[in-house]
N, C-alpha and C. Protein backbone atom coordinates (compact mmCIF):
# COMPACT_ATOMS: atom_id res chain seq x y z
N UNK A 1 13.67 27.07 19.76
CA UNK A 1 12.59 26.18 19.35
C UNK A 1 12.82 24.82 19.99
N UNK A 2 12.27 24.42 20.38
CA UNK A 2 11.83 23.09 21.28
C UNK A 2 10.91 22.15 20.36
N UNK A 3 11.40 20.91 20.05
CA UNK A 3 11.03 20.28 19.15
C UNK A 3 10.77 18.95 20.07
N UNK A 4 9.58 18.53 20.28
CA UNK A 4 9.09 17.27 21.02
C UNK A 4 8.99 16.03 20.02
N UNK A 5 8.79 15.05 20.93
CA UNK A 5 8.37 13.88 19.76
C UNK A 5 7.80 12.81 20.75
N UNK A 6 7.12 12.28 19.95
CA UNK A 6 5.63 11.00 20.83
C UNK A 6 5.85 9.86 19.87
N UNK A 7 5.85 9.00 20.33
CA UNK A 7 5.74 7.75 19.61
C UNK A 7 3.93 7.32 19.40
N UNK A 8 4.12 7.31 18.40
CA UNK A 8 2.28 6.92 17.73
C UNK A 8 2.24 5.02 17.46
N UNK A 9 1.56 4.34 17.49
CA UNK A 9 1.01 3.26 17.20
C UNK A 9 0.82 3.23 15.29
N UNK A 10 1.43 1.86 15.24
CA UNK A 10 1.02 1.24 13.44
C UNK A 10 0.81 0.47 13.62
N UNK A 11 1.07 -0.33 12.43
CA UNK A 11 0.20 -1.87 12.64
C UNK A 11 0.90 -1.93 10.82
N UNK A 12 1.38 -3.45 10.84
CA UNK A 12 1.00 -3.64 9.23
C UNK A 12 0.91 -5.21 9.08
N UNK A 13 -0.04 -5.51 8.01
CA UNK A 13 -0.25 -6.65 7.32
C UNK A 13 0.29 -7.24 6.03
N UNK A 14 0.79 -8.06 6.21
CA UNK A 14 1.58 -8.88 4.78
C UNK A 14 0.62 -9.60 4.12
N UNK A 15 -0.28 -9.45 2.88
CA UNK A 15 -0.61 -10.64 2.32
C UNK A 15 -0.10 -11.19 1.04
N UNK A 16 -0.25 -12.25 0.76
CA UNK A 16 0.20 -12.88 0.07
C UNK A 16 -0.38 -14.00 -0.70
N UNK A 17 0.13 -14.29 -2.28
CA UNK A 17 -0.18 -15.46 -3.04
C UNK A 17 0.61 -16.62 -2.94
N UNK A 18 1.04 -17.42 -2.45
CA UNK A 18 1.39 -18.54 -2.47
C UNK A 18 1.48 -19.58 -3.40
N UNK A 19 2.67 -20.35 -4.44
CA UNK A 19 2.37 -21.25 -5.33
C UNK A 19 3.46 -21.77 -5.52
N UNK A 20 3.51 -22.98 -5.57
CA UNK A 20 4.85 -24.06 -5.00
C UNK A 20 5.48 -23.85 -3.75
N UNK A 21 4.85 -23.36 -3.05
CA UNK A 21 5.81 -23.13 -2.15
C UNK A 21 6.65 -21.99 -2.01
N UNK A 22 6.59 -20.56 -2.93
CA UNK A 22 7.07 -19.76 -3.20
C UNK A 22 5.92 -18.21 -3.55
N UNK A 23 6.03 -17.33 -2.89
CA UNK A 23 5.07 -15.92 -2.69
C UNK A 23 5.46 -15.27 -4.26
N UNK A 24 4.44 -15.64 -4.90
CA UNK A 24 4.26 -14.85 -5.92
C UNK A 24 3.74 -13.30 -6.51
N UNK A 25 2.69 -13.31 -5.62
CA UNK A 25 2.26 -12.35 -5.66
C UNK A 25 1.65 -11.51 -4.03
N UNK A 26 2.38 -10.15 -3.47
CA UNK A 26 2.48 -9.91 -2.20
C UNK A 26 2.02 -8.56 -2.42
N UNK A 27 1.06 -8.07 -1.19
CA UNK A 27 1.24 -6.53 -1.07
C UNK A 27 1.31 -6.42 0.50
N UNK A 28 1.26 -5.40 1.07
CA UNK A 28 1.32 -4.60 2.58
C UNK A 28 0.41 -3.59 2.93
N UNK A 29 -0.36 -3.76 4.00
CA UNK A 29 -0.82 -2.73 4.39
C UNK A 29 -0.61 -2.09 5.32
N UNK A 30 -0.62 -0.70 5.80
CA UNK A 30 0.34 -0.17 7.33
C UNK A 30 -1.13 0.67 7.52
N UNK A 31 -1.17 0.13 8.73
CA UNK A 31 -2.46 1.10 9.56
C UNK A 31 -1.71 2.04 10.49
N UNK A 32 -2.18 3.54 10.13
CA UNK A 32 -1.17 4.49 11.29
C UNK A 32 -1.91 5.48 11.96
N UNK A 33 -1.76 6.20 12.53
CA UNK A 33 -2.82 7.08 13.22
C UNK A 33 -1.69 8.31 13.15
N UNK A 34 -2.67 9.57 13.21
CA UNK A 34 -2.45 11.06 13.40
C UNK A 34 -3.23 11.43 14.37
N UNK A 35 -2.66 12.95 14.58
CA UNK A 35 -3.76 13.74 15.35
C UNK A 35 -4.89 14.68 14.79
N UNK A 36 -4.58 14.29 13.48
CA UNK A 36 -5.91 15.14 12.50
C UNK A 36 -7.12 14.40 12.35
N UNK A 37 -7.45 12.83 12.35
CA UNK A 37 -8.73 12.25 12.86
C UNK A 37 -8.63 11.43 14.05
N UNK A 38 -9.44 10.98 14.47
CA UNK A 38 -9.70 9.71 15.52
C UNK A 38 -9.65 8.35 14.76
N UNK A 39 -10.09 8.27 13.78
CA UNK A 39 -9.98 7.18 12.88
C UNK A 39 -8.38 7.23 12.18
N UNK A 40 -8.03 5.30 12.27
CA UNK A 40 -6.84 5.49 11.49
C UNK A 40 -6.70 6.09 9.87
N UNK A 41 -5.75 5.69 9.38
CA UNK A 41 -5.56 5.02 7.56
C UNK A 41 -4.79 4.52 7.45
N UNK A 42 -4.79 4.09 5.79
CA UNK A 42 -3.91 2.84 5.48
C UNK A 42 -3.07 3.41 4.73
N UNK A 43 -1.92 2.86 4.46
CA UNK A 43 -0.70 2.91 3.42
C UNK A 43 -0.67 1.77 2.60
N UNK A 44 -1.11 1.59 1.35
CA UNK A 44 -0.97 0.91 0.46
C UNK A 44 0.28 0.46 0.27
N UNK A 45 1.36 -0.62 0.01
CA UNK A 45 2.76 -0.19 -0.03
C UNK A 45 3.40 -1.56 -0.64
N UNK A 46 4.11 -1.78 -1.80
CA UNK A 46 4.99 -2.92 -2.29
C UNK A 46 3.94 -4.14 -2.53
N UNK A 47 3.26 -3.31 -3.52
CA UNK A 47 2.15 -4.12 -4.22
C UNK A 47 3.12 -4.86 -5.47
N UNK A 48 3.17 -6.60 -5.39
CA UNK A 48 4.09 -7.16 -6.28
C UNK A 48 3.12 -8.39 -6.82
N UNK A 49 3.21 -8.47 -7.90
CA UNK A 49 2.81 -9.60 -9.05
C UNK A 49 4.02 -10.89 -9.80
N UNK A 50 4.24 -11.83 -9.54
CA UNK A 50 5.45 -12.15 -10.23
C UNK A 50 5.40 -11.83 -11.70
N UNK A 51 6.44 -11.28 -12.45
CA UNK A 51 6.21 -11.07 -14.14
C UNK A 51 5.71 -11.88 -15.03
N UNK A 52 5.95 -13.27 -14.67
CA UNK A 52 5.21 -14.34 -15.49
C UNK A 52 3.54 -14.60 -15.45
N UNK A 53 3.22 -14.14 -13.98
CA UNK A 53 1.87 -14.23 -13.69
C UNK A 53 0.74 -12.44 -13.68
N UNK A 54 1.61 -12.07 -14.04
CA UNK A 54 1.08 -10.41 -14.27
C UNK A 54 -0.45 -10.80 -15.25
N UNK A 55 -1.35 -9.77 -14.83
CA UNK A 55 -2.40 -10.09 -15.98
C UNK A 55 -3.69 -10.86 -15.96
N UNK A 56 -3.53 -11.76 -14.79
CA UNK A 56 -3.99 -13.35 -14.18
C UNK A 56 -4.80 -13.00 -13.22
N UNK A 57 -5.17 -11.91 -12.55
CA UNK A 57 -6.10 -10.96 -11.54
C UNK A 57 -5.68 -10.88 -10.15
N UNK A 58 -4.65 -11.35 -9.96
CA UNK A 58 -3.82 -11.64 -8.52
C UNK A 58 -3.77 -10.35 -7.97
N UNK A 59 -3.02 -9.03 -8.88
CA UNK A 59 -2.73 -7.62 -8.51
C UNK A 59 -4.24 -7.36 -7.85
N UNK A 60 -5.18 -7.63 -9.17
CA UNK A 60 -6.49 -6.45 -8.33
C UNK A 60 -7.26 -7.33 -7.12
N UNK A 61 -7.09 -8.79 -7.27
CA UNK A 61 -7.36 -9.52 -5.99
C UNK A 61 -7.09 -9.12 -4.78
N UNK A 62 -5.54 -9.05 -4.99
CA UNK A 62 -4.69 -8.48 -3.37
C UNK A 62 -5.25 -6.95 -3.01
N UNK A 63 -5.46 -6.25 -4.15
CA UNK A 63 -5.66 -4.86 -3.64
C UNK A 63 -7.45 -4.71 -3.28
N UNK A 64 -8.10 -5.06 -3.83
CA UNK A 64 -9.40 -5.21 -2.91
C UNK A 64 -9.59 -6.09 -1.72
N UNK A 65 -8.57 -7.03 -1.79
CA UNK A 65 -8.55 -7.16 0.03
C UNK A 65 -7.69 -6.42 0.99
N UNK A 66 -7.06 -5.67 0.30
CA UNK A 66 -6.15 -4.43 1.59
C UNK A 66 -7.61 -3.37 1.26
N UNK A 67 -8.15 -3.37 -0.04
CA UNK A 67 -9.46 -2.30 0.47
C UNK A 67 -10.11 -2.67 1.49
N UNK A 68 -10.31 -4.05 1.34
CA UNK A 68 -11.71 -4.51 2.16
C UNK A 68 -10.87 -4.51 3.73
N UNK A 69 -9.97 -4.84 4.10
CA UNK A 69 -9.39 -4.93 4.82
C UNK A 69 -9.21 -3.28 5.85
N UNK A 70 -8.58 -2.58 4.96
CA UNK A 70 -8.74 -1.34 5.59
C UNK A 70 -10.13 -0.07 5.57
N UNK A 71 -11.10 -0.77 5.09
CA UNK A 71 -12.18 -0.78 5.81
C UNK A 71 -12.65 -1.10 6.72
N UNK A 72 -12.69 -2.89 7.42
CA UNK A 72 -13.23 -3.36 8.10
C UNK A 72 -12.04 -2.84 9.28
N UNK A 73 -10.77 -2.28 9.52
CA UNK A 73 -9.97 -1.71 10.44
C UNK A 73 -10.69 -0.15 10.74
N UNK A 74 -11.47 0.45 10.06
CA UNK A 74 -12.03 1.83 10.64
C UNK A 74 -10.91 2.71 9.79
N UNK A 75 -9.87 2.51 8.40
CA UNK A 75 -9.83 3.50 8.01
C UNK A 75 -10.55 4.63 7.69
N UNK A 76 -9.86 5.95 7.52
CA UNK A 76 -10.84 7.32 6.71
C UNK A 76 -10.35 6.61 5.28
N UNK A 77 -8.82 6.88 5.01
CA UNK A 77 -7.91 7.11 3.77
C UNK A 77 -7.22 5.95 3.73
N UNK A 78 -7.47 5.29 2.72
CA UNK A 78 -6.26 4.54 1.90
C UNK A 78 -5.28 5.21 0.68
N UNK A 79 -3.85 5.58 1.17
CA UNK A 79 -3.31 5.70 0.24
C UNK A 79 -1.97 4.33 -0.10
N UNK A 80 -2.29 5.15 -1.63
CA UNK A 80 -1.33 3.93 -2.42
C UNK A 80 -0.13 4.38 -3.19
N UNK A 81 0.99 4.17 -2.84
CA UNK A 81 2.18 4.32 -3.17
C UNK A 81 2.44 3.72 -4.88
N UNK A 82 3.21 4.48 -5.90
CA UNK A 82 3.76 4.24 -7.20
C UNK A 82 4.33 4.83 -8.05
N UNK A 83 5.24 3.82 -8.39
CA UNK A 83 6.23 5.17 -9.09
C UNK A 83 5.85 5.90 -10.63
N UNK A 84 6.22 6.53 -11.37
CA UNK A 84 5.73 7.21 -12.47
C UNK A 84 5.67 6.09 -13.30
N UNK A 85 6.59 5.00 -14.13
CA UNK A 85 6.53 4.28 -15.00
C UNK A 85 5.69 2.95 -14.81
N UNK A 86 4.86 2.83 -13.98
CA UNK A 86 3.65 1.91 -13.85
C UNK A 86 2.69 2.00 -13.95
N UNK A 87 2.26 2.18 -15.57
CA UNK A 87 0.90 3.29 -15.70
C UNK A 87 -0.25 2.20 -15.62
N UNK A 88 0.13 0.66 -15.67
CA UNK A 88 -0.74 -0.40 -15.77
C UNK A 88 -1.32 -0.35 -14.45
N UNK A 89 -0.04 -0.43 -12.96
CA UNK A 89 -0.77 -0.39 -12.02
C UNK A 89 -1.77 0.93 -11.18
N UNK A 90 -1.41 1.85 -12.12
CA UNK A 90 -2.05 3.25 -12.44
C UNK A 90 -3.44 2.90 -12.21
N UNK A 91 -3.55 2.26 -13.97
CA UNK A 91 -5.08 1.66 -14.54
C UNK A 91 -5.62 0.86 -13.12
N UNK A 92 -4.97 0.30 -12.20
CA UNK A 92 -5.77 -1.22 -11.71
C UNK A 92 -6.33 0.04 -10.30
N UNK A 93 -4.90 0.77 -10.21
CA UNK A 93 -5.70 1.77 -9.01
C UNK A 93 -7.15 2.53 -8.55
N UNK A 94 -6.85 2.94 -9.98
CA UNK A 94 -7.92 4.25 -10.71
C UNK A 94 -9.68 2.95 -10.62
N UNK A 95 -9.16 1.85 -11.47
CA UNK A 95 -10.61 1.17 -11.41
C UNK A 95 -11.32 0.56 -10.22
N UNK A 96 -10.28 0.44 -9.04
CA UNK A 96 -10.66 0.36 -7.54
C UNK A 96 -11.33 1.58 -6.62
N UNK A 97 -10.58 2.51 -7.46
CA UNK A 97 -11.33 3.76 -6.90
C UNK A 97 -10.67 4.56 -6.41
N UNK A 98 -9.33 4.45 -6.68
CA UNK A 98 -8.55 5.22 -6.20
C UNK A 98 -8.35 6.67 -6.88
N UNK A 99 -8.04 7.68 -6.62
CA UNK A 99 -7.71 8.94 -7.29
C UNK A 99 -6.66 9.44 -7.67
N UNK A 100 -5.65 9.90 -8.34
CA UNK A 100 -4.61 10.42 -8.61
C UNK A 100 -5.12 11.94 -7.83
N UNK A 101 -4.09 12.33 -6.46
CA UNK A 101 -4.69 12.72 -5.71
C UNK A 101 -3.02 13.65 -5.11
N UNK A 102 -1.89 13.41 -5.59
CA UNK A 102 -0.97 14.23 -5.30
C UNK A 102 0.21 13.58 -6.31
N UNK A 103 1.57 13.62 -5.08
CA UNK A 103 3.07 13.18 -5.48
C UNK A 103 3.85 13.14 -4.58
N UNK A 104 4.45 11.57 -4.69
CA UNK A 104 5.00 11.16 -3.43
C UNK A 104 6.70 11.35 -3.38
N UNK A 105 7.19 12.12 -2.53
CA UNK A 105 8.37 12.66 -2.42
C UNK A 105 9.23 12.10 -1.54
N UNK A 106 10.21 11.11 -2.07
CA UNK A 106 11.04 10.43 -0.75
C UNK A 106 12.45 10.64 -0.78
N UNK A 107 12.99 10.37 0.43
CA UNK A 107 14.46 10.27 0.26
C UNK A 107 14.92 8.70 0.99
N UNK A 108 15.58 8.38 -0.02
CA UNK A 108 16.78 7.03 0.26
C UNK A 108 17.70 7.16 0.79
N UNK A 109 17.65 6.50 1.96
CA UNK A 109 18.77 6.23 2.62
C UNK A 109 19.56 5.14 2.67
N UNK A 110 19.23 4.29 1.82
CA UNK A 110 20.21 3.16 1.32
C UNK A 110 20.73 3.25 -0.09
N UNK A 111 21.81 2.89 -0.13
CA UNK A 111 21.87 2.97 -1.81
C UNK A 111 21.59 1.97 -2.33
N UNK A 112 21.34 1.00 -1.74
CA UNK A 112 20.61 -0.15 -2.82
C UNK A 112 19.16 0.11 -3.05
N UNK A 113 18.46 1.48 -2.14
CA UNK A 113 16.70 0.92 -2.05
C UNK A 113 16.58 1.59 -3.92
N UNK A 114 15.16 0.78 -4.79
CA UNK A 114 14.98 0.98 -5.56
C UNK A 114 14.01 1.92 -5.77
């Protein structure tokens, strides 16, 4: 078996809340391409709220501009990364429009990643 490999094109965007001088509230978006459409998608990814400011609309702010965002890039699919015990950012998903739609299976290769 002969196993090839191609390097594909991404892209990702950092946005961010800003206040004192310090990023409070941040998410990421990664634009990637396959060979199953012509059109990219997005990866939703390290959607963060500071704990004091949780609640305040920052979360669903940031995430309708990675929607709007990976729209106006020619996504098909936005998916969004989360772990089981965040059923709040569950709720903020689901009311954007997102679907509970599988299960995301990773392996760590650092022992610090969380």
């Amino acid at each position: 078996m002969d196993i090839q490999q191609k390097d594909i094109t991404a892209s990702g965007i950092k946005f961010f809340i800003e206040q004192d001088g310090r990023v409070v509230a941040r998410a990421h978006l990664y634009i990637m391409h396959n060979d199953l459409h012509s059109e990219p998608f997005g990866l939703l990814e390290d959607v963060f709220v500071d704990e004091s400011l949780r609640g305040g609309g920052m979360g669903t702010e940031l995430t309708k501009k990675v929607i709007a965002v990976a729209k106006e890039r020619g996504c098909y699919k936005l998916v969004a990364t989360s772990r089981y015990e965040r059923e709040k950012v569950h709720a903020l998903y689901e009311r954007l429009g997102f679907k509970d739609y599988g299960k995301e299976l990773r392996i760590d290769f650092l022992n610090n990643v969380q």
